[in-house]
Protein backbone atom coordinates (compact mmCIF):
# COMPACT_ATOMS: atom_id res chain seq x y z
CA UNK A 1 -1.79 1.30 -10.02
CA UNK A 2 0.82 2.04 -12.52
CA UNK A 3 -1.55 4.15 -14.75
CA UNK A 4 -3.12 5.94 -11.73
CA UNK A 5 0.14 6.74 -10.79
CA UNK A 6 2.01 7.92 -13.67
CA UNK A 7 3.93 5.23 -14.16
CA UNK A 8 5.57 6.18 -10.72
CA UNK A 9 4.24 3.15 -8.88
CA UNK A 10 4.93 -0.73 -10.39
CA UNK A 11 4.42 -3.88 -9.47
CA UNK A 12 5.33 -7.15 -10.89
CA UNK A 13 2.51 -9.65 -11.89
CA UNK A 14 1.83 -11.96 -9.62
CA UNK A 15 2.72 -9.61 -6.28
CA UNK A 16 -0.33 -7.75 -5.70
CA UNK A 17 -2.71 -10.29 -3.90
CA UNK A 18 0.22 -12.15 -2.08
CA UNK A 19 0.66 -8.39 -0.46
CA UNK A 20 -2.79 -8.20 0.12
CA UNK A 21 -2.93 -11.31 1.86
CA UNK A 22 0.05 -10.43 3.71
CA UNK A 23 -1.41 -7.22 4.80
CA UNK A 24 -4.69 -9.01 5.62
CA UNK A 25 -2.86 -11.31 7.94
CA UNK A 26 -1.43 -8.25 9.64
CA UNK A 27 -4.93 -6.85 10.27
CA UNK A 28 -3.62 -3.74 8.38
CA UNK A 29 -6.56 -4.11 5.56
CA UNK A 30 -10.09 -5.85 5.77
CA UNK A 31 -11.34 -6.86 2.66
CA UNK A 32 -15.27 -7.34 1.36
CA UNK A 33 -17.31 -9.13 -1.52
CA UNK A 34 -19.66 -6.90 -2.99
CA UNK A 35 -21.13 -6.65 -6.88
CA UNK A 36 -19.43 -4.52 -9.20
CA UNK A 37 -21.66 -2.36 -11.49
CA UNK A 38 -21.14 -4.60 -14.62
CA UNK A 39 -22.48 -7.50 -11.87
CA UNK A 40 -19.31 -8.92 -11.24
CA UNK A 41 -18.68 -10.25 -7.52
CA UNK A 42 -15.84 -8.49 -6.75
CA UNK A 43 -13.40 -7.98 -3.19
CA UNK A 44 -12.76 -4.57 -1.97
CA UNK A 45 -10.26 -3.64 0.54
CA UNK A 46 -10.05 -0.88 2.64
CA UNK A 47 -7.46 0.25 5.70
CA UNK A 48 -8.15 -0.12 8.87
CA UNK A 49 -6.85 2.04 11.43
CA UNK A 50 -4.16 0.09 12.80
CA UNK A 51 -3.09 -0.31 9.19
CA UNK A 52 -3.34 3.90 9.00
CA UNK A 53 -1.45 4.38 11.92
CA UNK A 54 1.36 1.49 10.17
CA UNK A 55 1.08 4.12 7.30
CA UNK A 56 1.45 7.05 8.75
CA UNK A 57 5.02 5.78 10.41
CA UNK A 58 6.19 4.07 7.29
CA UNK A 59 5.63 7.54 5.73
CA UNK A 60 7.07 9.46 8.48
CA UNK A 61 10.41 7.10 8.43
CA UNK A 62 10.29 6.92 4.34
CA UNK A 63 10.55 11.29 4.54
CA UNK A 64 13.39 11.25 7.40
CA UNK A 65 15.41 9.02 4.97
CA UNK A 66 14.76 11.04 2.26
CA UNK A 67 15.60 14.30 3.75
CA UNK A 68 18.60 12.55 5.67
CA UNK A 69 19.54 11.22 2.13
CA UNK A 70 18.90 14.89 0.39
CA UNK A 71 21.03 16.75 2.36
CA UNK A 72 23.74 14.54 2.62
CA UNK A 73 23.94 13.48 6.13
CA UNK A 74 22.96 9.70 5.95
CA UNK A 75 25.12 6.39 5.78
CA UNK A 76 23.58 5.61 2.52
């Protein structure tokens, strides 16, 4: 994630699959076993469209802070 990201996006060791789980439990992500191309069983996840529409408003509420913070007119 970091490297894919350019070092924008980081997350501590030891976070990731705890907020995968979490985000199982919430039926925003299903996840699958499958076989890697080296042969290595691994789990996939993908989002599912209650988790898109989750996204979509995070991202929507994320870019009214951000503008509200840009120009000034926010608490904080």
């Amino acid at each position: 994630m970091k490297r894919t990201s350019n070092d924008l996006l980081q997350m501590e060791e030891g976070s990731l699959y705890p907020a995968l789980q979490r985000l199982l439990k919430e039926e925003l992500v299903k996840a699958e076993w499958s076989i890697s191309s080296t042969s290595r069983r691994v789990r996939t996840y993908q989002l599912t469209a209650k988790g898109a529409k989750h996204l979509e408003h995070e991202v929507l509420r994320f870019e009214k802070d951000a503008r509200r913070n840009y120009t000034g007119t926010g608490a904080g």
